[in-house]
C-alpha atoms as a PDB file:
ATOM      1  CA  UNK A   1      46.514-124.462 147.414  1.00  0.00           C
ATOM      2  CA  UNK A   2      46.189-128.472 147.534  1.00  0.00           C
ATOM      3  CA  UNK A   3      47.402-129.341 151.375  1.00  0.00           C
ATOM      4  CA  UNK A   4      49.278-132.087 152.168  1.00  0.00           C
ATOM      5  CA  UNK A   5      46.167-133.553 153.917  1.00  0.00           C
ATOM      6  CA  UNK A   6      43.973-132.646 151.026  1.00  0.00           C
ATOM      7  CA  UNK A   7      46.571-134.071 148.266  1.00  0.00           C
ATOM      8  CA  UNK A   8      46.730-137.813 150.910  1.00  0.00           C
ATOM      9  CA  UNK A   9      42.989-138.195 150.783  1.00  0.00           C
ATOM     10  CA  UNK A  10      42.831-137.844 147.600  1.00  0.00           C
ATOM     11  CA  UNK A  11      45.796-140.487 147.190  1.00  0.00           C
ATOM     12  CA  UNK A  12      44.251-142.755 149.750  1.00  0.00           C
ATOM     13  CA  UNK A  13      40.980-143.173 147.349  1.00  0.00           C
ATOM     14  CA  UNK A  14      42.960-144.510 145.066  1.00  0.00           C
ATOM     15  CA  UNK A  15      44.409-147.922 144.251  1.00  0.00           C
ATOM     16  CA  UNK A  16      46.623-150.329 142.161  1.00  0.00           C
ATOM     17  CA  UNK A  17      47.437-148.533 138.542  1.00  0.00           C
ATOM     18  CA  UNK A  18      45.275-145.382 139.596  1.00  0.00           C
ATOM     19  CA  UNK A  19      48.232-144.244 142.554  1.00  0.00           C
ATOM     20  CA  UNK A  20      51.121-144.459 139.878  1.00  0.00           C
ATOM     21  CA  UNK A  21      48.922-141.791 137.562  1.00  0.00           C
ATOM     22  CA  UNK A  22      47.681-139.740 140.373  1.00  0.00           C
ATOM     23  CA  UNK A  23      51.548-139.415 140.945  1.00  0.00           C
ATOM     24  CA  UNK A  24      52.877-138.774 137.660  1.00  0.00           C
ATOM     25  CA  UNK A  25      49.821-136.708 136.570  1.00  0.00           C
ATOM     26  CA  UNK A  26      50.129-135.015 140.046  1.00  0.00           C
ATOM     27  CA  UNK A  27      53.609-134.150 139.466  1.00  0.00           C
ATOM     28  CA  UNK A  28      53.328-132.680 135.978  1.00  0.00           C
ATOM     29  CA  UNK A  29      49.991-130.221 137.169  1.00  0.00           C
ATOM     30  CA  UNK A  30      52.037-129.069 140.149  1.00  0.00           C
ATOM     31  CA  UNK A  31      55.165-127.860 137.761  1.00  0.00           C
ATOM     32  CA  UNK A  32      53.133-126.574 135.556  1.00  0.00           C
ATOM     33  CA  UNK A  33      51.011-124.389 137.096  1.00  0.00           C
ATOM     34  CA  UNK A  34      54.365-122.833 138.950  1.00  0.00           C
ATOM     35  CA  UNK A  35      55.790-122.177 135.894  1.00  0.00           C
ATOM     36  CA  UNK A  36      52.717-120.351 134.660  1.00  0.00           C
ATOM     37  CA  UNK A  37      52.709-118.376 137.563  1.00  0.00           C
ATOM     38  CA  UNK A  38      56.286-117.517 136.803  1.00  0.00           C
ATOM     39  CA  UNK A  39      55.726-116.332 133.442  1.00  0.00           C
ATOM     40  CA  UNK A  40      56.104-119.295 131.358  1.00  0.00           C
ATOM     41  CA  UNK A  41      59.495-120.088 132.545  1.00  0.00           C
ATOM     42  CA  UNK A  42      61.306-123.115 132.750  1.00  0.00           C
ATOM     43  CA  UNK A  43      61.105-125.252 136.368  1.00  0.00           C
ATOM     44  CA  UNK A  44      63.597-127.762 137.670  1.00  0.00           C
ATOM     45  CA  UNK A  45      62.490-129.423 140.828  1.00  0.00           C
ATOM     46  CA  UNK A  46      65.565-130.631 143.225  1.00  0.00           C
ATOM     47  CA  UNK A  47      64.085-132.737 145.874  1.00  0.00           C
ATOM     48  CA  UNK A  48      65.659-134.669 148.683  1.00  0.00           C
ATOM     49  CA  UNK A  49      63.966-136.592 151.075  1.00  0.00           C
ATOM     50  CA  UNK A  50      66.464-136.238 153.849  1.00  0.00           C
ATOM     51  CA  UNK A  51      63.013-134.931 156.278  1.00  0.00           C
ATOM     52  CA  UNK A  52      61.233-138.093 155.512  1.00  0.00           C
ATOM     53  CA  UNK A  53      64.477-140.802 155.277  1.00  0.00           C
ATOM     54  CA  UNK A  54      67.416-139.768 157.106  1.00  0.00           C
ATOM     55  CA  UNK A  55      68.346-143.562 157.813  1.00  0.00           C
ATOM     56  CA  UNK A  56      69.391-143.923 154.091  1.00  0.00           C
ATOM     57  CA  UNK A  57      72.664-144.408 152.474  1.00  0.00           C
ATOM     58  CA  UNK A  58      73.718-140.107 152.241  1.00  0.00           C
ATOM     59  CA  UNK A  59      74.590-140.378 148.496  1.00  0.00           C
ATOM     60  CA  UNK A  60      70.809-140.828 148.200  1.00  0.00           C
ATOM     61  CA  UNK A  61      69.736-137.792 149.643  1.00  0.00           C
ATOM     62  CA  UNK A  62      72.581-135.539 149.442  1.00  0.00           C
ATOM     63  CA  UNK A  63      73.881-133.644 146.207  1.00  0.00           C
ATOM     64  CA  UNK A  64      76.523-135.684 144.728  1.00  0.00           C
ATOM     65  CA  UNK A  65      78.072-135.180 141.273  1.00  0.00           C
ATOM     66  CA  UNK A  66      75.901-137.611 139.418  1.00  0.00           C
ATOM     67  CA  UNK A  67      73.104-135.625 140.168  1.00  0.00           C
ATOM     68  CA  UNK A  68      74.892-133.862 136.807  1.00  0.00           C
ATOM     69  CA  UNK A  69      72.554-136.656 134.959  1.00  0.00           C
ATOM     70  CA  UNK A  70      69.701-135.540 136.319  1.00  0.00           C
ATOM     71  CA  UNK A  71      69.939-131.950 135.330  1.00  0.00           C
ATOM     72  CA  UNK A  72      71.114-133.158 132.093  1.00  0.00           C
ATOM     73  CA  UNK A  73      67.777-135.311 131.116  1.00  0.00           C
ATOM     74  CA  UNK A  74      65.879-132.168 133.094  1.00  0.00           C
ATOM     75  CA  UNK A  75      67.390-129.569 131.091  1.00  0.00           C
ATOM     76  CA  UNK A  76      66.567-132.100 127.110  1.00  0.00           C
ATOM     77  CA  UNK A  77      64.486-129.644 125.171  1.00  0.00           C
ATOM     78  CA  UNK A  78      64.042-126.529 127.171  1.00  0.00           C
ATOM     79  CA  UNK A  79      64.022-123.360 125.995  1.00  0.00           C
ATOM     80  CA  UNK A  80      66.712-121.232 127.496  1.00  0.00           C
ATOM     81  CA  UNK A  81      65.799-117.661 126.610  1.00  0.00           C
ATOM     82  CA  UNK A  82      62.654-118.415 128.898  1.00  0.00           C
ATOM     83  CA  UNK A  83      65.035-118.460 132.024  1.00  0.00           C
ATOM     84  CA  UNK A  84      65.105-121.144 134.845  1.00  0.00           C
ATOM     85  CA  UNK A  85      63.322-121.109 138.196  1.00  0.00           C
ATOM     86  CA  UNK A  86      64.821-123.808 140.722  1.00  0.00           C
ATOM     87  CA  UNK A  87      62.352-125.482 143.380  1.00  0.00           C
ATOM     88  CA  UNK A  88      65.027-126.505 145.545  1.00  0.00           C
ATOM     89  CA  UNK A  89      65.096-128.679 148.634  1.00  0.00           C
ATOM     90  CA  UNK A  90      68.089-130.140 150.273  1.00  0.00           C
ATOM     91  CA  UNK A  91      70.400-130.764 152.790  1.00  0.00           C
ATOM     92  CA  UNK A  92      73.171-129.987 150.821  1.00  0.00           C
ATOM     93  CA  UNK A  93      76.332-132.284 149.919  1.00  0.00           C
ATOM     94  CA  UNK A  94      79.435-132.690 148.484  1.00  0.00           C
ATOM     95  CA  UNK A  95      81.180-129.176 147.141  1.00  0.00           C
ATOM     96  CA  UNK A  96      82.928-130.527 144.163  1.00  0.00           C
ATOM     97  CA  UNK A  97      79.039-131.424 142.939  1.00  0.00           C
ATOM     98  CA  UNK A  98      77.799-128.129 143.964  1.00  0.00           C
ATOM     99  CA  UNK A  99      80.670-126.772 141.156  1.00  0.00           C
ATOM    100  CA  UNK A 100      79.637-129.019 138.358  1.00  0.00           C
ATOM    101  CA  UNK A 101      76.062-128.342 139.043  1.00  0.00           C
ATOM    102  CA  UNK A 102      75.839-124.809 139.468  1.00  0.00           C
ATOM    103  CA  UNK A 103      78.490-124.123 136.169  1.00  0.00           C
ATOM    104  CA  UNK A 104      76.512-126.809 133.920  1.00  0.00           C
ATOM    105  CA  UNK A 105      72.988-124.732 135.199  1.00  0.00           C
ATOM    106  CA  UNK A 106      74.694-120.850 134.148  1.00  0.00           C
ATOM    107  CA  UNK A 107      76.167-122.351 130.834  1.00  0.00           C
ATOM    108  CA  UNK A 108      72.652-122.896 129.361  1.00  0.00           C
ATOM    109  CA  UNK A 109      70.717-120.095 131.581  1.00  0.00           C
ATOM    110  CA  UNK A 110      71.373-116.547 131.402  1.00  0.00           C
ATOM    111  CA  UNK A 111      68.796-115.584 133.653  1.00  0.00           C
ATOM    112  CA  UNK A 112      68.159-118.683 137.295  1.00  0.00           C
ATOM    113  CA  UNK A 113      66.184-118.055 140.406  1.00  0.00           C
ATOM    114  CA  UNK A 114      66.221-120.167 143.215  1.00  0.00           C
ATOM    115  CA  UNK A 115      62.936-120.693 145.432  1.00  0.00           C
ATOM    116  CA  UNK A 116      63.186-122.510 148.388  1.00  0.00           C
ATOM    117  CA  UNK A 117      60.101-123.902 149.853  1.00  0.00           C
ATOM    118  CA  UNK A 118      61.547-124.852 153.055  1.00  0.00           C
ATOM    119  CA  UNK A 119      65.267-125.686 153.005  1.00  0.00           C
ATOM    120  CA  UNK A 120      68.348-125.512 151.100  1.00  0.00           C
ATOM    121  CA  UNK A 121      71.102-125.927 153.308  1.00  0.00           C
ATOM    122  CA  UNK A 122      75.031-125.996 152.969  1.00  0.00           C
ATOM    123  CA  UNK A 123      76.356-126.967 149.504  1.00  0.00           C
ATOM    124  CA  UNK A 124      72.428-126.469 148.826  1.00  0.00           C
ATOM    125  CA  UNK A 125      72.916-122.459 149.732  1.00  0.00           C
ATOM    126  CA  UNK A 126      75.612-122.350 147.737  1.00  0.00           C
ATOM    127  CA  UNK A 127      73.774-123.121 144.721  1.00  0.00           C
ATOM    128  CA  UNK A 128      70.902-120.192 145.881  1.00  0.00           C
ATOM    129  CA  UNK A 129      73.635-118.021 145.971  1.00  0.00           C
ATOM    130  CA  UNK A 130      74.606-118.624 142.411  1.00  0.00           C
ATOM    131  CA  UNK A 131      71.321-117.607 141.010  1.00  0.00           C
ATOM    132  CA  UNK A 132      70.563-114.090 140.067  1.00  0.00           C
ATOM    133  CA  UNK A 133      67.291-113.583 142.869  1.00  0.00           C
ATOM    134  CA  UNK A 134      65.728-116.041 145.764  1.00  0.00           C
ATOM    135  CA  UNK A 135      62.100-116.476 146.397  1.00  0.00           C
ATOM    136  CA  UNK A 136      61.758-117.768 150.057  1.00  0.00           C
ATOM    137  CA  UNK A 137      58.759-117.531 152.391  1.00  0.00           C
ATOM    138  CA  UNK A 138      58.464-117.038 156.345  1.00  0.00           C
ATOM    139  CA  UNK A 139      59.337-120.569 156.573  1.00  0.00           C
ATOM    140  CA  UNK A 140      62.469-120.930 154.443  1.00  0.00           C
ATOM    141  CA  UNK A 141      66.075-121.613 155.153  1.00  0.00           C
ATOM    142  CA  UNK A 142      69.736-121.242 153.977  1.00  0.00           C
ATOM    143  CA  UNK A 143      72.406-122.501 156.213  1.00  0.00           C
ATOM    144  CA  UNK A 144      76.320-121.539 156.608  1.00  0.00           C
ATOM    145  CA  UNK A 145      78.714-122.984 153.954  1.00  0.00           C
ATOM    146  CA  UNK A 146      81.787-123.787 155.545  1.00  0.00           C
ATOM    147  CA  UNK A 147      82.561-127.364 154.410  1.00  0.00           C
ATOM    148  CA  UNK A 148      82.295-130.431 156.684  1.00  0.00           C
ATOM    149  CA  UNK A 149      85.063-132.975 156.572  1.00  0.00           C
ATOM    150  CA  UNK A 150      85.009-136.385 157.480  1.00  0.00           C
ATOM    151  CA  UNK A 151      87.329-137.663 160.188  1.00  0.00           C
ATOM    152  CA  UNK A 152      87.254-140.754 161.822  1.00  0.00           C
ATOM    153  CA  UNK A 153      83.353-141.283 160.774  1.00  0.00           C
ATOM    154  CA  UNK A 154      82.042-138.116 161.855  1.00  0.00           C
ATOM    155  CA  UNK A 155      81.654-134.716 160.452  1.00  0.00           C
ATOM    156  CA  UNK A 156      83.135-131.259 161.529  1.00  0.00           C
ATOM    157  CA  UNK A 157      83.607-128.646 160.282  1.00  0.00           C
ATOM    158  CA  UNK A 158      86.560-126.986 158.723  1.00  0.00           C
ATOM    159  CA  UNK A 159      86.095-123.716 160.319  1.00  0.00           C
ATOM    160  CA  UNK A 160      86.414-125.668 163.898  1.00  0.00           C
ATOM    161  CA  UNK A 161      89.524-127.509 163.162  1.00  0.00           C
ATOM    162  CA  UNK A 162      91.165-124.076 161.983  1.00  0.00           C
ATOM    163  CA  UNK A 163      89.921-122.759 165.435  1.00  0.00           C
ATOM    164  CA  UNK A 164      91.437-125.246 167.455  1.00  0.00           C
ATOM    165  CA  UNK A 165      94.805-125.054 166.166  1.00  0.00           C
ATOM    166  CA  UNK A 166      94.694-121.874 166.604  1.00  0.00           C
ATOM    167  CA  UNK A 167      93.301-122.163 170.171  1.00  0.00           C
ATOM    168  CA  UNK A 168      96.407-124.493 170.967  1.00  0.00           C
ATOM    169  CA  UNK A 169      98.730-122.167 169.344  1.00  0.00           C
ATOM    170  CA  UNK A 170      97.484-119.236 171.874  1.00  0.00           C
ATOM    171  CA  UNK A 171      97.843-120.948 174.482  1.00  0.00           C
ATOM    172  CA  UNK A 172     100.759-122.660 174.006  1.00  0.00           C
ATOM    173  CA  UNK A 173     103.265-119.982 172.473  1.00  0.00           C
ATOM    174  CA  UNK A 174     100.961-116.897 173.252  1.00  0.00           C
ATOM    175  CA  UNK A 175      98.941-113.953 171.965  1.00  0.00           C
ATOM    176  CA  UNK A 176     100.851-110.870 172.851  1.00  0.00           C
ATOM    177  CA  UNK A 177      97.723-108.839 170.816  1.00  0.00           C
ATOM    178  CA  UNK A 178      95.220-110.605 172.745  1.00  0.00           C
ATOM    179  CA  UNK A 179      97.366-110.522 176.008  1.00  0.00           C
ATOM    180  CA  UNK A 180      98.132-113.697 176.180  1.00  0.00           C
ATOM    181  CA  UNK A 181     101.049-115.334 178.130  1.00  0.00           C
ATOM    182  CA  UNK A 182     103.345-117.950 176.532  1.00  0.00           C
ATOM    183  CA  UNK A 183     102.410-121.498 178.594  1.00  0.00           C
ATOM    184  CA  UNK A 184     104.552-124.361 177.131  1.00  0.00           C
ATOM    185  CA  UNK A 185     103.000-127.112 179.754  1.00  0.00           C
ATOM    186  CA  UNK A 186     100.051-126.413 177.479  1.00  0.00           C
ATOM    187  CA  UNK A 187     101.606-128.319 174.789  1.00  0.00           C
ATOM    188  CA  UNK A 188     100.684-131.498 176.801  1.00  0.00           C
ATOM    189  CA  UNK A 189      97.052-130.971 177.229  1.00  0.00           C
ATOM    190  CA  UNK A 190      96.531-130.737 173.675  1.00  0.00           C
ATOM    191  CA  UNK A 191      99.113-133.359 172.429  1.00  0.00           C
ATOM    192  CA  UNK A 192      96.179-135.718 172.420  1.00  0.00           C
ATOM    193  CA  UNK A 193      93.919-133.648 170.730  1.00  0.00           C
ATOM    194  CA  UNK A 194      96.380-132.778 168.163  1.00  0.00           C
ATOM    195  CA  UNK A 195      97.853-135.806 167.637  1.00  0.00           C
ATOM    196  CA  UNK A 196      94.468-137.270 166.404  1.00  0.00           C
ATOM    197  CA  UNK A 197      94.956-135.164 163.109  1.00  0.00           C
ATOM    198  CA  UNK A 198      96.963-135.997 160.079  1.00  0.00           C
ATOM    199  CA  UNK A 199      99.611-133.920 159.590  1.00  0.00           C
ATOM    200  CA  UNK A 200      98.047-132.203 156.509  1.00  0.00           C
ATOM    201  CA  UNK A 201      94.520-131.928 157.643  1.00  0.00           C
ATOM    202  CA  UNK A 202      95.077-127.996 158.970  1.00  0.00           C
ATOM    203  CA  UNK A 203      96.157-127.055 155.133  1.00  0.00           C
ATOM    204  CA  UNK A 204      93.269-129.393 153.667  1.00  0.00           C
ATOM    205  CA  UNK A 205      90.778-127.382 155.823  1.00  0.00           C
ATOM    206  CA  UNK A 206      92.217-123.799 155.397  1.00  0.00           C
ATOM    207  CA  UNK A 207      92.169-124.836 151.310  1.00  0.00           C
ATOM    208  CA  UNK A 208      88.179-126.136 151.525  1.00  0.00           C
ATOM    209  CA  UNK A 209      87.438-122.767 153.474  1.00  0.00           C
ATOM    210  CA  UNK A 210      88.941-120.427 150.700  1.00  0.00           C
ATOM    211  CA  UNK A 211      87.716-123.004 147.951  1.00  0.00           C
ATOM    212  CA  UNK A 212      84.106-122.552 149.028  1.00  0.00           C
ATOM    213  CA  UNK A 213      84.246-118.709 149.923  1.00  0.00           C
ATOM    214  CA  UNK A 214      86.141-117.825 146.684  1.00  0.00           C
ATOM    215  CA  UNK A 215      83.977-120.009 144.565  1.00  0.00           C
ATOM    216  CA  UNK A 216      80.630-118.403 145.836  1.00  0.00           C
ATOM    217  CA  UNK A 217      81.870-115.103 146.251  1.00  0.00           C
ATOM    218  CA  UNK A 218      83.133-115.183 142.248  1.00  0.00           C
ATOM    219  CA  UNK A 219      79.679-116.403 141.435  1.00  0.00           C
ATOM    220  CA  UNK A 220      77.906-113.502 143.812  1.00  0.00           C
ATOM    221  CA  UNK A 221      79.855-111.072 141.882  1.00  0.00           C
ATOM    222  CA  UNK A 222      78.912-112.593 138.414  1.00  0.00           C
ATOM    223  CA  UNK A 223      75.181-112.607 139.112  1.00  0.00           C
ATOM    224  CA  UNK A 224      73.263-111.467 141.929  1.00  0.00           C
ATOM    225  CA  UNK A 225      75.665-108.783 142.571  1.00  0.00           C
ATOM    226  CA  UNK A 226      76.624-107.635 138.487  1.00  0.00           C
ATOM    227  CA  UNK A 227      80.480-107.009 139.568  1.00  0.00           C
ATOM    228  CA  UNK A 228      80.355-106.237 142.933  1.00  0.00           C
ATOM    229  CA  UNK A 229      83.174-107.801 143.721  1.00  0.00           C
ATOM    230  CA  UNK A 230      83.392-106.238 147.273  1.00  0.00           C
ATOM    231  CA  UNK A 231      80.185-107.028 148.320  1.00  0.00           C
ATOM    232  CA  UNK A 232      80.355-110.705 147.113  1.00  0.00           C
ATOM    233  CA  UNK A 233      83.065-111.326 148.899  1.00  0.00           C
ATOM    234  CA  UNK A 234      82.006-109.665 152.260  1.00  0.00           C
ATOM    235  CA  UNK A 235      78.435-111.467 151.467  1.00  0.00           C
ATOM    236  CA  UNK A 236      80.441-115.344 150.664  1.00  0.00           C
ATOM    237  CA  UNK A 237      82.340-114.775 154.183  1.00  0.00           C
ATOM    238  CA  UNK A 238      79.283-113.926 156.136  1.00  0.00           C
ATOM    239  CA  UNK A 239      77.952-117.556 154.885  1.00  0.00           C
ATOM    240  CA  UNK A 240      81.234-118.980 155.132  1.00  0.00           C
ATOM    241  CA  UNK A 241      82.032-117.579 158.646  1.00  0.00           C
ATOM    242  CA  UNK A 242      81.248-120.535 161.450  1.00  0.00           C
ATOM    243  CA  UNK A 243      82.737-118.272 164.181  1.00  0.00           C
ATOM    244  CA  UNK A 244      79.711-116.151 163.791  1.00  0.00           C
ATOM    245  CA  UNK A 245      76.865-119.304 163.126  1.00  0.00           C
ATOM    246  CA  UNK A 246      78.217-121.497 165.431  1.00  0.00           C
ATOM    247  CA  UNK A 247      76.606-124.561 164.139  1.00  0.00           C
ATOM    248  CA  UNK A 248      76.321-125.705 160.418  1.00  0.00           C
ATOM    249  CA  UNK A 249      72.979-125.941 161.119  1.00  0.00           C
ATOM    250  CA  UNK A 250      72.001-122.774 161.705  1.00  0.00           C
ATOM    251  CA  UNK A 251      68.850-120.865 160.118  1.00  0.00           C
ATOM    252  CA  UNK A 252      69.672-117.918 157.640  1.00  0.00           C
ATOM    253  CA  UNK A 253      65.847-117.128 156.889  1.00  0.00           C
ATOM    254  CA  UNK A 254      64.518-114.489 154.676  1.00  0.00           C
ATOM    255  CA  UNK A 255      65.363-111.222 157.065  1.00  0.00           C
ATOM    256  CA  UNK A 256      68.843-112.107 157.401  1.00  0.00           C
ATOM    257  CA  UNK A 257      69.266-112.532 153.756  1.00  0.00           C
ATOM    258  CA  UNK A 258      68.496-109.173 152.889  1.00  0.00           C
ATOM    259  CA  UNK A 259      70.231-108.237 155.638  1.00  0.00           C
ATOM    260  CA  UNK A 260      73.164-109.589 153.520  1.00  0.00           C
ATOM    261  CA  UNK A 261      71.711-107.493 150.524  1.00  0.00           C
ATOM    262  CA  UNK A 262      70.628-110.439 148.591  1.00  0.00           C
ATOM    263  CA  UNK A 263      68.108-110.260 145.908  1.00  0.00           C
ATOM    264  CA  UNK A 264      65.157-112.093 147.438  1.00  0.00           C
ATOM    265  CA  UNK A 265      61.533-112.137 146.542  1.00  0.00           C
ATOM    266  CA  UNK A 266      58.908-112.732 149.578  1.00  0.00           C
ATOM    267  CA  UNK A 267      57.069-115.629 148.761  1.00  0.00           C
ATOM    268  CA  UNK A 268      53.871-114.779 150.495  1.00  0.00           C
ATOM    269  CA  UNK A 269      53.756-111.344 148.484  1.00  0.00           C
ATOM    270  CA  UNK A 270      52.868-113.463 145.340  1.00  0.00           C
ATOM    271  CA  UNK A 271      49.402-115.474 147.045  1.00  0.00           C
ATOM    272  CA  UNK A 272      49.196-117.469 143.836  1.00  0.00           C
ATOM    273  CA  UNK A 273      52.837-118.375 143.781  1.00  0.00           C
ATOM    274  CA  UNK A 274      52.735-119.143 147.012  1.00  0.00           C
ATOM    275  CA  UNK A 275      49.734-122.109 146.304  1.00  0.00           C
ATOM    276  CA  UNK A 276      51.316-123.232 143.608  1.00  0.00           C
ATOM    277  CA  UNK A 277      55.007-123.741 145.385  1.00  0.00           C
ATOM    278  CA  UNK A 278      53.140-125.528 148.642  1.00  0.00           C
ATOM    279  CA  UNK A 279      50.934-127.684 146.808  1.00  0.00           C
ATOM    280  CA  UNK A 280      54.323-128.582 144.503  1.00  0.00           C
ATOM    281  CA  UNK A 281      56.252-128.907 148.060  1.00  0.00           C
ATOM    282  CA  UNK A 282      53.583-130.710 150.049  1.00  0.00           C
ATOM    283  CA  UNK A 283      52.950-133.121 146.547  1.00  0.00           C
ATOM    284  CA  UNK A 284      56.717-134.075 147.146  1.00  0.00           C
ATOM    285  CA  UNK A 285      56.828-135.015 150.612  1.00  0.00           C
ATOM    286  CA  UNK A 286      53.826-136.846 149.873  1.00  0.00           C
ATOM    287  CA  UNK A 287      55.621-138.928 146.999  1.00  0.00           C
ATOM    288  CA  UNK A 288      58.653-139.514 149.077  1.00  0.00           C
ATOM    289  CA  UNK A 289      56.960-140.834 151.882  1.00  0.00           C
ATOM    290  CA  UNK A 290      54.774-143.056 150.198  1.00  0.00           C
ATOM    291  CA  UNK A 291      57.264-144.673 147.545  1.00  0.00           C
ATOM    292  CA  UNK A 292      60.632-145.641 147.813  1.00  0.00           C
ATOM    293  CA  UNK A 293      61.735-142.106 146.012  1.00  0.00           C
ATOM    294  CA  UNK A 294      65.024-140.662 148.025  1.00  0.00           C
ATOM    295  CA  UNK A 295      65.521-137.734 145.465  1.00  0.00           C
ATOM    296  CA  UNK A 296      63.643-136.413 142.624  1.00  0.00           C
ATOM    297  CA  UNK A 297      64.982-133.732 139.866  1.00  0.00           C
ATOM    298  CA  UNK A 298      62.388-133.027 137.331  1.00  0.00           C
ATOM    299  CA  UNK A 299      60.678-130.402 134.890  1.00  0.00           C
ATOM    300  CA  UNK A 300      57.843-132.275 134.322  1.00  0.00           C
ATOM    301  CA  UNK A 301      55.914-133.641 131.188  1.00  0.00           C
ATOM    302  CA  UNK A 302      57.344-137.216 132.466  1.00  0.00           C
ATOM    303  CA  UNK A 303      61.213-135.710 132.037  1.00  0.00           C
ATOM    304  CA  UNK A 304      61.816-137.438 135.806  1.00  0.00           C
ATOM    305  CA  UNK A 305      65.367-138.253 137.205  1.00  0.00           C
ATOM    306  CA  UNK A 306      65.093-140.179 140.575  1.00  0.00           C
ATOM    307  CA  UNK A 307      66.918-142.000 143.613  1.00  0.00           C
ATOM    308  CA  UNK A 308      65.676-144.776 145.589  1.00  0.00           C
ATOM    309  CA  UNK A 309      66.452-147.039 148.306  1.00  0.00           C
ATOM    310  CA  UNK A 310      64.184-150.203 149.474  1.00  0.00           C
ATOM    311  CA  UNK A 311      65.759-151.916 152.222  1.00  0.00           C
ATOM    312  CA  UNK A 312      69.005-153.220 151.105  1.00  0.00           C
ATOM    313  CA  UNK A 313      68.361-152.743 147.372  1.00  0.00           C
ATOM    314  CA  UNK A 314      69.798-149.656 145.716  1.00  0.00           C
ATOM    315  CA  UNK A 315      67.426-148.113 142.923  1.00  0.00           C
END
């Protein structure tokens, strides 16, 4: 395994015309060899640099439905009885992209696993989750997928603003299960709070919440889970559920996955998997920090989709 310091030195010797073929010869070497180590099979690498540049533009670094384009040029020429392996880093994004993504990946691939090097968070779980196995080591990460709605500039989640209606309603009109005592004077401490929301936005989040369960848990029952339909949908809840996570931010590693009966691989089981995934991860980090790259899709031999940013100039 090339590590990160390694793979900079080596950059650092380098100058002028030499650092733009140390990249793109880099890049091509470090997709390879994980696709030899996984049989021959086809790669796509999804890379975000949300670590390295979180004071860009979010459409930059999040998935958004053009990233349809990328997989597009990505997937030119590939042979799809070998099967797909994702490399997939992210933050996650926008759940309408998630959709187009994950049903344009299972329309040419019969057989897609997902390895996560380090993250795949939010809409970027929900795409693991559509894959028929995970490969993640000690150090990887899914998150919860209850969607995040904008209001007012900032983000929260749609699993909170269900909550706190519900939280007024309790204490408002009462809870006669939960013991709870009708207390109409309530209704003025949270006329404020409640009067900040548009009329529609308890439906709109209640819809986003079923959207994104029913949506994974169809896809859990299609793949990972061959028909389980039970399961997938007890599995899509547990992701879904921000009562039990608490914050969207919250690490699902590789124990609590199979805790969840998902199909996952340990990465560190496979040593030479292993190098060849952190030499491909650390190469990455190393390309988004030293160029203006914000996201990367690629499967190598030069077949390269990419986001940039440069100050105030969009790339």
């Amino acid at each position: 395994m090339s590590t990160w310091n390694e793979l900079l030195s080596e950059l650092n010797r380098l100058g002028g015309a030499a650092r733009d073929e140390w990249f793109n010869t880099r890049l091509d070497d470090a997709i390879s060899r994980v696709s030899q180590e996984r049989d021959g099979r086809n790669i796509l690498v999804y890379f975000s640099a949300f670590l390295q540049k979180g004071d860009v533009p979010p459409g930059h670094i999040i998935m958004m439905p053009e990233d349809i384009n990328g997989f597009m040029s990505s997937f030119h020429g590939m042979d799809s009885s070998k099967g797909l392996t994702v490399v997939m880093h992210t933050p996650g994004g926008a759940t309408m992209a998630v959709q187009s993504l994950v049903e344009y990946t299972r329309s040419k691939f019969s057989d897609v696993e997902v390895i996560v090097p380090a993250f795949a968070m939010s809409a970027g779980t929900m795409y693991a989750l559509s894959s028929d196995r995970l490969v993640l080591g000690r150090q990887s990460q899914l998150g919860p997928i209850d969607p995040q709605l904008s209001i007012a500039g900032r983000q929260h989640s749609a699993r909170s603003i269900v909550e706190q209606f519900d939280q007024a309603r309790r204490e408002i009109v009462g809870d006669p299960d939960k013991e709870i005592p009708a207390n109409p004077a309530a209704a003025n401490l949270w006329a404020p709070v409640l009067g900040s929301f548009a009329p529609s936005l308890l439906q709109f989040a209640n819809d986003q919440l079923d959207f994104s369960e029913s949506m994974v848990a169809g896809w859990l029952a299609r793949y990972m889970f061959a028909g389980d339909t039970v399961k997938a949908g007890e599995v899509a809840h547990f992701f879904n559920d921000a009562s039990h996570h608490k914050s969207h931010d919250k690490r699902i590693g590789i124990q609590e996955a199979r805790e969840q009966s998902l199909i996952v691989e340990q990465l560190e089981d496979n040593q030479r998997l292993q190098e060849a995934v952190l030499t491909l991860y650390h190469f990455l980090t190393i390309l988004v920090e030293q160029t203006p790259t914000t996201k990367i899709l690629s499967s190598g031999s030069g077949r390269n989709w990419m986001k940039s940013w440069v100050g105030m100039q969009q790339g």
